[in-house]
PDB file of N, CA and C in Angstrom:
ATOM      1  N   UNK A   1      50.873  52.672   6.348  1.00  0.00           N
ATOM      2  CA  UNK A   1      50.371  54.017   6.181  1.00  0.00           C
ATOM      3  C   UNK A   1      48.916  54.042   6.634  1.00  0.00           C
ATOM      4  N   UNK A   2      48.775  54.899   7.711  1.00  0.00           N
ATOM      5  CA  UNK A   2      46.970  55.187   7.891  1.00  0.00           C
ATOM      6  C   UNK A   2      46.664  55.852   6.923  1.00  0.00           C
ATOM      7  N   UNK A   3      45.289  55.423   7.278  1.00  0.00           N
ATOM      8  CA  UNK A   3      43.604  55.898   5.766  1.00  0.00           C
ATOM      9  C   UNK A   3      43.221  56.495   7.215  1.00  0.00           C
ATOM     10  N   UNK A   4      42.920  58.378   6.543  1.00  0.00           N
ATOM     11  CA  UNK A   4      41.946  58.930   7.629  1.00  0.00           C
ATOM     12  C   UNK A   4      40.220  58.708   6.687  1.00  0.00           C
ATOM     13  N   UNK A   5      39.278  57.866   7.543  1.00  0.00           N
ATOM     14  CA  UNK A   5      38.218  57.790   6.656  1.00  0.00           C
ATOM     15  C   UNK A   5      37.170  59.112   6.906  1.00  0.00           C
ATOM     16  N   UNK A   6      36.435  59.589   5.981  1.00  0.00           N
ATOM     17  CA  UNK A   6      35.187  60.535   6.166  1.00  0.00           C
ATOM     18  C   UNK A   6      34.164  59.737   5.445  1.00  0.00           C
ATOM     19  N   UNK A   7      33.028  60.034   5.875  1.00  0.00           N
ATOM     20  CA  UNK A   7      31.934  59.873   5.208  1.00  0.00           C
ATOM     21  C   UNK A   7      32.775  58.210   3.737  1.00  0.00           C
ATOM     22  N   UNK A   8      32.109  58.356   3.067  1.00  0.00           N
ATOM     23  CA  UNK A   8      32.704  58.162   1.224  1.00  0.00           C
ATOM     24  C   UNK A   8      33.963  58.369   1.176  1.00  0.00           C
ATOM     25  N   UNK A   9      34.710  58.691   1.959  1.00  0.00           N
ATOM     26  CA  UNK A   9      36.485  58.997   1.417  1.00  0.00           C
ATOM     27  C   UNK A   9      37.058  58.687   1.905  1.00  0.00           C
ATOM     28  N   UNK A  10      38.501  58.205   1.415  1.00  0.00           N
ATOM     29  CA  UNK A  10      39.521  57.901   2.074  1.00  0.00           C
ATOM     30  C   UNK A  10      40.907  58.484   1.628  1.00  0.00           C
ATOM     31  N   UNK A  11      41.534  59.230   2.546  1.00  0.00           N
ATOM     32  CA  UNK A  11      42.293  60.081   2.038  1.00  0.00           C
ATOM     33  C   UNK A  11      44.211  59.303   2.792  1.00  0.00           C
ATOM     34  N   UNK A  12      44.845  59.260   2.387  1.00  0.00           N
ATOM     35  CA  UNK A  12      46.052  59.229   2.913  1.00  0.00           C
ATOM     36  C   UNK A  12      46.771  59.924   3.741  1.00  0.00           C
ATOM     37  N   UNK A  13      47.187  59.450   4.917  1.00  0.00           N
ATOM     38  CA  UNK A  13      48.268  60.146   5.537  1.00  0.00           C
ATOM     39  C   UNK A  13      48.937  60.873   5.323  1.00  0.00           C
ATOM     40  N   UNK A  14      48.483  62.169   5.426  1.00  0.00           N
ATOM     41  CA  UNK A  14      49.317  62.821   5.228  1.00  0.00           C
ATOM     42  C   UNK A  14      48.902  64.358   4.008  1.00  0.00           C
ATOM     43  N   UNK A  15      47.687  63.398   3.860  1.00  0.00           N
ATOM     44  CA  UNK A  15      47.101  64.533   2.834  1.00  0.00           C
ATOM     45  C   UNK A  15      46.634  65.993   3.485  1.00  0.00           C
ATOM     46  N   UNK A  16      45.892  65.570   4.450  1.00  0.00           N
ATOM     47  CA  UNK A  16      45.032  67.020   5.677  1.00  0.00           C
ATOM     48  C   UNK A  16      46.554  67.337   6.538  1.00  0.00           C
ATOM     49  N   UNK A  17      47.288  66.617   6.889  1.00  0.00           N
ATOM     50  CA  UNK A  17      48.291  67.631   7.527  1.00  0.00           C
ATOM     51  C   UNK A  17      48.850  68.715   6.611  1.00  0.00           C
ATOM     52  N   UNK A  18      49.195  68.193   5.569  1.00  0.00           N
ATOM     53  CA  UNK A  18      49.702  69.100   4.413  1.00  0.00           C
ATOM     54  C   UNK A  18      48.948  70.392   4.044  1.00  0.00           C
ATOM     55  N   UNK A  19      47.636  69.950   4.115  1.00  0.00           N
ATOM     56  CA  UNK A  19      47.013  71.110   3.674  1.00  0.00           C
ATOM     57  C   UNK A  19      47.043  72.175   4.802  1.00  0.00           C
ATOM     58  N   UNK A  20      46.864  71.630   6.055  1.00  0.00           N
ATOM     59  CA  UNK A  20      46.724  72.701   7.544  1.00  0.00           C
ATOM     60  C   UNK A  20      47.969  73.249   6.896  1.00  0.00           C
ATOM     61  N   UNK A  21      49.237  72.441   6.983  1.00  0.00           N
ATOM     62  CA  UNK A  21      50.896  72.971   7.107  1.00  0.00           C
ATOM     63  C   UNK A  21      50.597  74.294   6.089  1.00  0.00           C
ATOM     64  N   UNK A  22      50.266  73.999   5.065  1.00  0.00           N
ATOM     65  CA  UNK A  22      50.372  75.514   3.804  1.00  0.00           C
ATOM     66  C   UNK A  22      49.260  76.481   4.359  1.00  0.00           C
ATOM     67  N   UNK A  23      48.027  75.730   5.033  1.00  0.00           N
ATOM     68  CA  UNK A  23      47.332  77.117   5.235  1.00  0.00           C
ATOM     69  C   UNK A  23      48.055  77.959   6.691  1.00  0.00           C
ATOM     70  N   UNK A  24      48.629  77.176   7.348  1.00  0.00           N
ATOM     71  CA  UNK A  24      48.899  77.344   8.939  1.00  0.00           C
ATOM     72  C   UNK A  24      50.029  79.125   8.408  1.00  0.00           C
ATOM     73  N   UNK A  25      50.806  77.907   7.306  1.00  0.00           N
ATOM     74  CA  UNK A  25      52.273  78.746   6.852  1.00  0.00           C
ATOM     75  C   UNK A  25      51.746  80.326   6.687  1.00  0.00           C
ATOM     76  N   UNK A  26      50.597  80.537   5.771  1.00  0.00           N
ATOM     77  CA  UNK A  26      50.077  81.562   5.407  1.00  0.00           C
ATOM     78  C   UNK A  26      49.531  82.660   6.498  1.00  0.00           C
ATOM     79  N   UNK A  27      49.402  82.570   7.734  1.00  0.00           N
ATOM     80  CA  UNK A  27      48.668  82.926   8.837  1.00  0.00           C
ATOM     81  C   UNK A  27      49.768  83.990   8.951  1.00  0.00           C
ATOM     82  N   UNK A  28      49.608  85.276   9.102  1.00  0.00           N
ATOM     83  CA  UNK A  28      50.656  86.373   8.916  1.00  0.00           C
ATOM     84  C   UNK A  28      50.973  86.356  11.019  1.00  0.00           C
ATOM     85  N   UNK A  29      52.374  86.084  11.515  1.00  0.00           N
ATOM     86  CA  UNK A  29      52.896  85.814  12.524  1.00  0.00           C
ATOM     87  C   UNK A  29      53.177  84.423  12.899  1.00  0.00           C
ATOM     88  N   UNK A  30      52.861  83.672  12.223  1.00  0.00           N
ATOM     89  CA  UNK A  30      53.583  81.865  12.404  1.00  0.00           C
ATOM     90  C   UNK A  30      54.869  81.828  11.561  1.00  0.00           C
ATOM     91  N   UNK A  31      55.553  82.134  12.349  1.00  0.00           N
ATOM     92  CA  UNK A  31      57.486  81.905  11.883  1.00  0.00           C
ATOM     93  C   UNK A  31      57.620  80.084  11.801  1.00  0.00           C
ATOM     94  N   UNK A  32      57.001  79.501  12.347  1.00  0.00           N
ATOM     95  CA  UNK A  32      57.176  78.160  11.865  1.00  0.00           C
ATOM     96  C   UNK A  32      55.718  77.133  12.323  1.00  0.00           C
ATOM     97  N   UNK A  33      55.364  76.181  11.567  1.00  0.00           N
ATOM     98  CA  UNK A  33      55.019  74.895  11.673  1.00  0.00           C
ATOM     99  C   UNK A  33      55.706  73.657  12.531  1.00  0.00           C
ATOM    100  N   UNK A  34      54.856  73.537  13.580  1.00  0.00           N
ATOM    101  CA  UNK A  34      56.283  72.180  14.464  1.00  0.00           C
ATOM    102  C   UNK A  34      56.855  73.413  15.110  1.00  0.00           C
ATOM    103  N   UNK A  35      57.656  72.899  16.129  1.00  0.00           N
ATOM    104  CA  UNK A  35      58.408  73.557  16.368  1.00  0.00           C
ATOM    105  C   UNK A  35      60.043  73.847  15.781  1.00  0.00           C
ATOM    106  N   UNK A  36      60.103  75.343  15.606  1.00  0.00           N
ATOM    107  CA  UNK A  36      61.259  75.320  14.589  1.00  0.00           C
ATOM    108  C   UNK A  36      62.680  74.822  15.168  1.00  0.00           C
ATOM    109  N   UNK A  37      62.809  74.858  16.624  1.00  0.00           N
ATOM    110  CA  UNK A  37      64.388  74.325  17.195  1.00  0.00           C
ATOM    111  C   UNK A  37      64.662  72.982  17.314  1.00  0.00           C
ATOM    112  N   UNK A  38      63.094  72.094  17.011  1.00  0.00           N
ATOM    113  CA  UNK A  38      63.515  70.705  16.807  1.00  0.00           C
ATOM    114  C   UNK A  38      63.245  70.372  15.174  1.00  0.00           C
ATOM    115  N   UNK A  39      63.515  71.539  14.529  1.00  0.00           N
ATOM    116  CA  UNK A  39      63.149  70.738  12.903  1.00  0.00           C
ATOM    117  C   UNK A  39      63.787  70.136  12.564  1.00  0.00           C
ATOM    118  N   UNK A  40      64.167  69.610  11.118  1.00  0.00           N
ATOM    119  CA  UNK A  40      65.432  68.989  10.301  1.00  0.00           C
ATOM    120  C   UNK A  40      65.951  70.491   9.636  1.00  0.00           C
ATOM    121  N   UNK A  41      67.227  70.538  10.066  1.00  0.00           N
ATOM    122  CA  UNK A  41      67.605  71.458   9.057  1.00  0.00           C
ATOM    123  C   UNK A  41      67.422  71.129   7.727  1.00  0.00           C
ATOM    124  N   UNK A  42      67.528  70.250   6.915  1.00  0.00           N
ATOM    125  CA  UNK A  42      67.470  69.824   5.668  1.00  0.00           C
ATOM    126  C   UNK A  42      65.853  69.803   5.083  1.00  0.00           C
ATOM    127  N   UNK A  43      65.131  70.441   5.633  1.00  0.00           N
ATOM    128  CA  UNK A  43      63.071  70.655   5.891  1.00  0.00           C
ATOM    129  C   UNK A  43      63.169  71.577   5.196  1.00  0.00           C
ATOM    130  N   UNK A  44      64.768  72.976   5.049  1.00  0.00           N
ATOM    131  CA  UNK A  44      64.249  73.831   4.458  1.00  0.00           C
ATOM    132  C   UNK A  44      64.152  73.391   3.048  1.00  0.00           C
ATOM    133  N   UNK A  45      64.858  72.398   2.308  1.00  0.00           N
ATOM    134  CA  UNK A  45      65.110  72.260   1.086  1.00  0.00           C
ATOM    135  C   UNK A  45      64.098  71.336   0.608  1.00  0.00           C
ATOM    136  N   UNK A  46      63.452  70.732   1.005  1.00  0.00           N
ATOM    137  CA  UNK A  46      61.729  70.008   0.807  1.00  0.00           C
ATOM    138  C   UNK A  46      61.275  70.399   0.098  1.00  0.00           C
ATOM    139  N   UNK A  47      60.608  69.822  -0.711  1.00  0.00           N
ATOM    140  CA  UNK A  47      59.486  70.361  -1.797  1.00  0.00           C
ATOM    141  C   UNK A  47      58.326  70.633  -0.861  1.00  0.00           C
ATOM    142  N   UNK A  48      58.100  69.495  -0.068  1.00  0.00           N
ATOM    143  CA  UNK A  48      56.817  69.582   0.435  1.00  0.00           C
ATOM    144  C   UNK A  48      56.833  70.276   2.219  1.00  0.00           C
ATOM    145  N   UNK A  49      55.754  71.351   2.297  1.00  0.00           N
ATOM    146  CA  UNK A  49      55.951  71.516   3.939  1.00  0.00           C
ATOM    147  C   UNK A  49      55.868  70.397   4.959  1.00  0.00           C
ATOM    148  N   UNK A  50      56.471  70.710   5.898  1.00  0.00           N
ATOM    149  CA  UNK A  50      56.719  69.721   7.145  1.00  0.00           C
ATOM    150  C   UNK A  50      55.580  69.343   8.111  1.00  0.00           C
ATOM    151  N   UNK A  51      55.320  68.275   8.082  1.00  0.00           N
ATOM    152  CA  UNK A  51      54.015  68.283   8.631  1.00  0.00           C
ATOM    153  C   UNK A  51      54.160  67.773  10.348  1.00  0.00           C
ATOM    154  N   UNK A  52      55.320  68.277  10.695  1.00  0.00           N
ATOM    155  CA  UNK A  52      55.421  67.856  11.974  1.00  0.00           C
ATOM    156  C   UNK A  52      54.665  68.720  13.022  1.00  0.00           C
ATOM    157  N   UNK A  53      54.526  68.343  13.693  1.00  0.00           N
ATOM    158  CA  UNK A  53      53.072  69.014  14.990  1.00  0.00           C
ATOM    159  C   UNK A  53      51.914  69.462  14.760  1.00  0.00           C
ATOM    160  N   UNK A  54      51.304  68.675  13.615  1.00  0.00           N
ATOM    161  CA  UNK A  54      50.230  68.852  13.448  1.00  0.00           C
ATOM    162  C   UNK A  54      49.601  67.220  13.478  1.00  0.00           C
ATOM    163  N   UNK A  55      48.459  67.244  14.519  1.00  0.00           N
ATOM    164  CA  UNK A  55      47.101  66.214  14.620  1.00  0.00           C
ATOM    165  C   UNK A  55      46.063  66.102  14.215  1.00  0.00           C
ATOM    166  N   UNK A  56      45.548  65.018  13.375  1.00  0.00           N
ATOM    167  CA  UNK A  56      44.441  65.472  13.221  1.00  0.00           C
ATOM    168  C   UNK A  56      43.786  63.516  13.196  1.00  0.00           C
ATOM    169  N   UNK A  57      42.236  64.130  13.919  1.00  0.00           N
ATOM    170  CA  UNK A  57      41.468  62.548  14.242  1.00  0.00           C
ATOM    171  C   UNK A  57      40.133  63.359  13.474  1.00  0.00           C
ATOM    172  N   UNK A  58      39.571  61.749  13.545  1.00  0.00           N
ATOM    173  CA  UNK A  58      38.116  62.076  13.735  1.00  0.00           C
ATOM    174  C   UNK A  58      37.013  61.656  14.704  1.00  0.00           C
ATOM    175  N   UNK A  59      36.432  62.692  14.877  1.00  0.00           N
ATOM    176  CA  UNK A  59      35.686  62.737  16.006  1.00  0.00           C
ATOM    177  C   UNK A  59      34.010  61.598  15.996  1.00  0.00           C
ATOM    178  N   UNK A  60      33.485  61.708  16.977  1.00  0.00           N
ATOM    179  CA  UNK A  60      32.240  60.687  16.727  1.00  0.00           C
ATOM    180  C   UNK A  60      31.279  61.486  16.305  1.00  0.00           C
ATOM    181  N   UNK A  61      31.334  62.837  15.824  1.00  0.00           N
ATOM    182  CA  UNK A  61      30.424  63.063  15.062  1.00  0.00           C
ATOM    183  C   UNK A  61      31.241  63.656  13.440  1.00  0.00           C
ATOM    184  N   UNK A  62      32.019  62.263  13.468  1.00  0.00           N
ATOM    185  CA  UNK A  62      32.430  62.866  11.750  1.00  0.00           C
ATOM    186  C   UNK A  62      33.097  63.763  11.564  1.00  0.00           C
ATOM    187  N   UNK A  63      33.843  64.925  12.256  1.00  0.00           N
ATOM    188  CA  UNK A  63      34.423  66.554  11.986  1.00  0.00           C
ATOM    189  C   UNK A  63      35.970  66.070  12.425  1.00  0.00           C
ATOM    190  N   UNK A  64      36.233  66.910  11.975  1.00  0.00           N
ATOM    191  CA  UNK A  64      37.994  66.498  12.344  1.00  0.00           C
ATOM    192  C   UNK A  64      38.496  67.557  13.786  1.00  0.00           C
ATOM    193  N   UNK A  65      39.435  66.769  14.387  1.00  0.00           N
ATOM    194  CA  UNK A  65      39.837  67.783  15.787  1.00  0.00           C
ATOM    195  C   UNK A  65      41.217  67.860  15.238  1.00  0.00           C
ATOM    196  N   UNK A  66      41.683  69.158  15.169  1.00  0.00           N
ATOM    197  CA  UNK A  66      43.177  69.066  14.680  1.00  0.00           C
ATOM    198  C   UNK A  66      44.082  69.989  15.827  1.00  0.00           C
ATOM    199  N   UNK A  67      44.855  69.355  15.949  1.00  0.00           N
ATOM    200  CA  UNK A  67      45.882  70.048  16.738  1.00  0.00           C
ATOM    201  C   UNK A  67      47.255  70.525  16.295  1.00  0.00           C
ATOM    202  N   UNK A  68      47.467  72.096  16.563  1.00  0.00           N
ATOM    203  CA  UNK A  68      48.732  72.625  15.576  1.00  0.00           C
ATOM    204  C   UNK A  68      49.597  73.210  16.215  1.00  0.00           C
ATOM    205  N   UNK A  69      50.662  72.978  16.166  1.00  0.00           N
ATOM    206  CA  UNK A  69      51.836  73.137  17.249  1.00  0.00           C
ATOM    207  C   UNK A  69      52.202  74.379  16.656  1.00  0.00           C
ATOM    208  N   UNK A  70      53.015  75.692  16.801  1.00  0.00           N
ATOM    209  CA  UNK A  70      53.311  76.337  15.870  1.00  0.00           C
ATOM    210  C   UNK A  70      54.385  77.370  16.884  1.00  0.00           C
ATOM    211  N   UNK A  71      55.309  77.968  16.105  1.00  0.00           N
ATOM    212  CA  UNK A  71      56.572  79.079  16.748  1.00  0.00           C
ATOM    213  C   UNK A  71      55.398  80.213  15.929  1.00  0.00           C
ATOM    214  N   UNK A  72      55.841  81.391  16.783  1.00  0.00           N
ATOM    215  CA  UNK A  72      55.209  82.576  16.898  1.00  0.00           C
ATOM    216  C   UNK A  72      56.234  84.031  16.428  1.00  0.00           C
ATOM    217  N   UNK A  73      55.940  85.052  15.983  1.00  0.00           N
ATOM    218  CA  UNK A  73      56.716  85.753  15.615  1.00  0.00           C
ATOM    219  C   UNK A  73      57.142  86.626  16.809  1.00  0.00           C
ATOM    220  N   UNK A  74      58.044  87.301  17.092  1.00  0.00           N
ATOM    221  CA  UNK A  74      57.898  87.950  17.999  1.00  0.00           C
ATOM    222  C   UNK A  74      57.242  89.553  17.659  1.00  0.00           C
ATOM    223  N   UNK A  75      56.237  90.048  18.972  1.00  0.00           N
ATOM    224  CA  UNK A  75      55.828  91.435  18.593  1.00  0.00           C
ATOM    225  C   UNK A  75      54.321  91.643  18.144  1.00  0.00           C
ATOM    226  N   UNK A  76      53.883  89.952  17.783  1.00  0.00           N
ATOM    227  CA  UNK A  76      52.498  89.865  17.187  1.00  0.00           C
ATOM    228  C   UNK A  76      51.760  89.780  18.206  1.00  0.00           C
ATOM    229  N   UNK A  77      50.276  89.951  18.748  1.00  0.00           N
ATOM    230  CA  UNK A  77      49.603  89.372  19.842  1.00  0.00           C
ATOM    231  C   UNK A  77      48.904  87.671  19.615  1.00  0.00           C
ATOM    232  N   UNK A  78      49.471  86.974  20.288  1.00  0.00           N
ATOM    233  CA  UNK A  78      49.423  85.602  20.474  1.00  0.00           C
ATOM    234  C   UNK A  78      47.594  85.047  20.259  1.00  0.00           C
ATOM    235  N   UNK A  79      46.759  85.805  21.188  1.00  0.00           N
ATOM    236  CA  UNK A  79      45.382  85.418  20.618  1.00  0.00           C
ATOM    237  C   UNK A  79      45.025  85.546  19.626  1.00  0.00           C
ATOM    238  N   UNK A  80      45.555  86.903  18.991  1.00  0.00           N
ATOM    239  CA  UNK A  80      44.900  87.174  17.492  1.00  0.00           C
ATOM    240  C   UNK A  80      45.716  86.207  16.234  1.00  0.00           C
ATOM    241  N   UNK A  81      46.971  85.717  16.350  1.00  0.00           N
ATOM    242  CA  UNK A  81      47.361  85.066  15.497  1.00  0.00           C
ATOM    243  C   UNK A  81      46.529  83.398  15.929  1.00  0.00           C
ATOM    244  N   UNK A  82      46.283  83.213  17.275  1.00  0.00           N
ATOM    245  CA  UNK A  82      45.679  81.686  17.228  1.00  0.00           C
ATOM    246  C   UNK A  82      44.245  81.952  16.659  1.00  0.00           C
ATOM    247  N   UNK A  83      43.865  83.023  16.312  1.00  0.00           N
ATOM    248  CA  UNK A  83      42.330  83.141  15.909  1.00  0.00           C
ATOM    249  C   UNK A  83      42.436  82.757  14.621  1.00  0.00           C
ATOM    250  N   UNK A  84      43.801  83.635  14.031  1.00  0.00           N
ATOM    251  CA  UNK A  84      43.253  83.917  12.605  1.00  0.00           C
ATOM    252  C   UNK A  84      43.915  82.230  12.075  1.00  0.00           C
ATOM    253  N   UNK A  85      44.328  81.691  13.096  1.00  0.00           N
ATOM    254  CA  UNK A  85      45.010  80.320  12.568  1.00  0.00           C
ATOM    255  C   UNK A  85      44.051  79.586  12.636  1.00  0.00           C
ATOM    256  N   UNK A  86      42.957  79.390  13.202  1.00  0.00           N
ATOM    257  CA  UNK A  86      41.895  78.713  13.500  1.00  0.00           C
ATOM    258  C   UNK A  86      41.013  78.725  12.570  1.00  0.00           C
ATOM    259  N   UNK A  87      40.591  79.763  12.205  1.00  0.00           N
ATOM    260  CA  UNK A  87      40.305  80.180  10.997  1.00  0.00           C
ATOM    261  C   UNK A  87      40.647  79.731   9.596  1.00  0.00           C
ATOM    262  N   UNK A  88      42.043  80.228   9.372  1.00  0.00           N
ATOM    263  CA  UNK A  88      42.806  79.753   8.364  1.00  0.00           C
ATOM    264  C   UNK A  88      42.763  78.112   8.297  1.00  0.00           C
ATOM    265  N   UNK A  89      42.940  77.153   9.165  1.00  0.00           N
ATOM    266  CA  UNK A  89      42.765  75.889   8.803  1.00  0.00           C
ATOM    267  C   UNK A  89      41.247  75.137   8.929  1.00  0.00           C
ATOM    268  N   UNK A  90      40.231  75.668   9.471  1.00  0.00           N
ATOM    269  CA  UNK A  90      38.973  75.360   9.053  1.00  0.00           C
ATOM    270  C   UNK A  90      38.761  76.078   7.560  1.00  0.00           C
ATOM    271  N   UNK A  91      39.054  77.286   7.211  1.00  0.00           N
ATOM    272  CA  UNK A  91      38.549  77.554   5.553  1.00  0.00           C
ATOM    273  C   UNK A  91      39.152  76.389   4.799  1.00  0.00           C
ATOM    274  N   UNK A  92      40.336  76.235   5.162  1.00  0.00           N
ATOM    275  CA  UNK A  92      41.612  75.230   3.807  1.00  0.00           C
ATOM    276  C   UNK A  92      40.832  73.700   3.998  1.00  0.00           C
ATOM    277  N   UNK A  93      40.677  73.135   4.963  1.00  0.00           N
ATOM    278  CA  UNK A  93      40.398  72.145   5.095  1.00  0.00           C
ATOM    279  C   UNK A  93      38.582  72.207   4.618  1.00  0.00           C
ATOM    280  N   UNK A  94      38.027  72.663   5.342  1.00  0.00           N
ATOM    281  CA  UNK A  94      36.635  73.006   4.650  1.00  0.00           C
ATOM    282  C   UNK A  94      36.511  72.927   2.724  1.00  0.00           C
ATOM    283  N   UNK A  95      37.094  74.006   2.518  1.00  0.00           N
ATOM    284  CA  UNK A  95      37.110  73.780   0.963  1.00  0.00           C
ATOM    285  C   UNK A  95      37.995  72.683   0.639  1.00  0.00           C
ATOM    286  N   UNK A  96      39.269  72.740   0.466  1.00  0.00           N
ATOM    287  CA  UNK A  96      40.371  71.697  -0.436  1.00  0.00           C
ATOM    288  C   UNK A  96      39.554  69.978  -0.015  1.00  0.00           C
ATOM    289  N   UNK A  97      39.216  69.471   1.393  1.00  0.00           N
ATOM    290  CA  UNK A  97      39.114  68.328   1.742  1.00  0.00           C
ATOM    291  C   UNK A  97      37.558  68.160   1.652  1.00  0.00           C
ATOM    292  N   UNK A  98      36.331  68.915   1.821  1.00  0.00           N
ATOM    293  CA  UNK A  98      35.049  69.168   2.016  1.00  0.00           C
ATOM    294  C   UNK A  98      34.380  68.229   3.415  1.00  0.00           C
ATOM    295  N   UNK A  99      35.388  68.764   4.430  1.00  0.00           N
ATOM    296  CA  UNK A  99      35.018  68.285   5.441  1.00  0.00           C
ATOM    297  C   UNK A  99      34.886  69.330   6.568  1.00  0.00           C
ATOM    298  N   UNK A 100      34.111  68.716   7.689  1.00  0.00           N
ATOM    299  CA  UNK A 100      33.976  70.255   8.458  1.00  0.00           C
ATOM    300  C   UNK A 100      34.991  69.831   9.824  1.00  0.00           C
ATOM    301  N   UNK A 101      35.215  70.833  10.386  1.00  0.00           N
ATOM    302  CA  UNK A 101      36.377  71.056  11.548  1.00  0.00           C
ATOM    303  C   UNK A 101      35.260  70.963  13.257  1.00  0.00           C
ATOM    304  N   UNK A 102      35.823  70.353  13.330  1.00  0.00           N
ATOM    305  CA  UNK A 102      35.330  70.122  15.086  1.00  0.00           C
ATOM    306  C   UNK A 102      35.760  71.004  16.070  1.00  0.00           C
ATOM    307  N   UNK A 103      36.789  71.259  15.705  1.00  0.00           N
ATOM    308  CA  UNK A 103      38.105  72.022  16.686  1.00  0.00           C
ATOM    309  C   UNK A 103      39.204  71.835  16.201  1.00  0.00           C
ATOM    310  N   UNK A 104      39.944  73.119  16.497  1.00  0.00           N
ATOM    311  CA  UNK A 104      41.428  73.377  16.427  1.00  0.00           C
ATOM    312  C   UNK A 104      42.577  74.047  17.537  1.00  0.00           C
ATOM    313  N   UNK A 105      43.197  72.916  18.106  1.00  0.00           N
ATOM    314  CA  UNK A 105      43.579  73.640  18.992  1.00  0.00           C
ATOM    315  C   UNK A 105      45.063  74.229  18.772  1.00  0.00           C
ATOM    316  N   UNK A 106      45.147  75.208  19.083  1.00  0.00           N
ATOM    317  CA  UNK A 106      46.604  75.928  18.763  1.00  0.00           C
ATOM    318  C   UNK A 106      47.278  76.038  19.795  1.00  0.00           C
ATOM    319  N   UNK A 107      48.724  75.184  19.628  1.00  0.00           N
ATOM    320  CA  UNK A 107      49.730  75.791  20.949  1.00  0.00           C
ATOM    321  C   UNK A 107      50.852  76.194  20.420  1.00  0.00           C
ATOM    322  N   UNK A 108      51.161  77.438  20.958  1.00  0.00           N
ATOM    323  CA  UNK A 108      52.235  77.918  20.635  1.00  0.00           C
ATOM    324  C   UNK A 108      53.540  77.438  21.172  1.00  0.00           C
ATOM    325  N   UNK A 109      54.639  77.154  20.907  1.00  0.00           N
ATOM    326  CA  UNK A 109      55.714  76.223  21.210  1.00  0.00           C
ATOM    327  C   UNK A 109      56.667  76.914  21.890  1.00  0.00           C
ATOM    328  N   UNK A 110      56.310  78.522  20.842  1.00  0.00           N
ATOM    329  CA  UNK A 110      58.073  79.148  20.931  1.00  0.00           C
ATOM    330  C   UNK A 110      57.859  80.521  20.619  1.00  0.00           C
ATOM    331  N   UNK A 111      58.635  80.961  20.873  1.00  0.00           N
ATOM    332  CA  UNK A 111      58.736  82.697  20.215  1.00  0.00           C
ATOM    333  C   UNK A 111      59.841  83.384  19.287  1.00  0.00           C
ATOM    334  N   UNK A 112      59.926  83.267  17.825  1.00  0.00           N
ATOM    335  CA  UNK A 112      60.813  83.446  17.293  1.00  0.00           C
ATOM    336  C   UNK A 112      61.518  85.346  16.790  1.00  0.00           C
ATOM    337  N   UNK A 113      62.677  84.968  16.830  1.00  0.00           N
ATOM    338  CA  UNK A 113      62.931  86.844  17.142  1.00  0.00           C
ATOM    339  C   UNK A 113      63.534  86.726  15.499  1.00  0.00           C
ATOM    340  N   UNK A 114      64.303  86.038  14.910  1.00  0.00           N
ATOM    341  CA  UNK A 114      64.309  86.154  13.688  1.00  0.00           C
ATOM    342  C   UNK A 114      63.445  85.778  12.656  1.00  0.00           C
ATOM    343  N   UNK A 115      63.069  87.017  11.353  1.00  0.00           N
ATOM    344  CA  UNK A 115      62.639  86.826  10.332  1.00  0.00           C
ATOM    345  C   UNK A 115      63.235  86.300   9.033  1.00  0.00           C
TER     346      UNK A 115
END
C-alpha cells in the first residue's frame, strides 16, 4: 500500500481519492466518477465510493496535482461543470486533508443520457 507524504503527514492510499470521489459525486452534472461503462456493476452496492480515475501526486512544491476522469450529464455545459469540479475538489481536499491543490485536471470520458 502507498503512503502519500505532505509536509508532517502521512495519509494512506486511498484516503484523498475518496475524498475528491464524494466531493467530485456532489458537483451537480457528474453522472459518474471513472468512467461509468467500465465500472463494476457490483460498485453500486459499496459502502465506499469508487475511486477509480482519479490521480493524485505530489508535486515539488508540496501541492497535490489531481487528475479526475468523470461521465457528464447530458444537456449540462461541459466547461461550467469542469469549473465547478475544480473547485469542488480543491475546497474538500483543502479543508478535510489541509493541503493545498496544485492543479486539477478534468477529463470528461463520456456523456451520459440516463439519470
Amino acid at each position: 500500500m502507498t503512503e502519500l507524504n505532505l509536509e508532517s503527514m502521512a495519509l494512506a492510499s486511498g484516503v484523498v481519492e475518496t475524498i475528491i470521489a464524494l466531493a467530485a459525486a456532489e458537483v451537480e452534472g457528474v453522472a459518474a466518477v471513472g468512467s461509468a461503462s467500465s465500472s463494476n456493476p457490483f460498485a453500486l452496492f459499496a459502502s465506499k465510493p469508487s475511486t477509480q480515475g482519479i490521480e493524485v501526486t505530489v508535486n515539488e512544491d508540496e501541492k497535490l496535482d489531481v487528475s479526475v476522469h468523470v461521465d457528464v450529464y447530458y444537456g449540462h455545459v461541459l466547461p461550467d461543470v469542469a469549473a465547478n469540479l475544480r473547485a469542488a475538489v480543491s475546497d474538500a481536499v483543502a479543508s478535510q486533508v489541509g493541503a493545498e491543490v496544485g492543479s486539477v485536471d478534468v477529463f470528461i470520458d463520456g456523456i451520459s443520457f440516463v439519470r
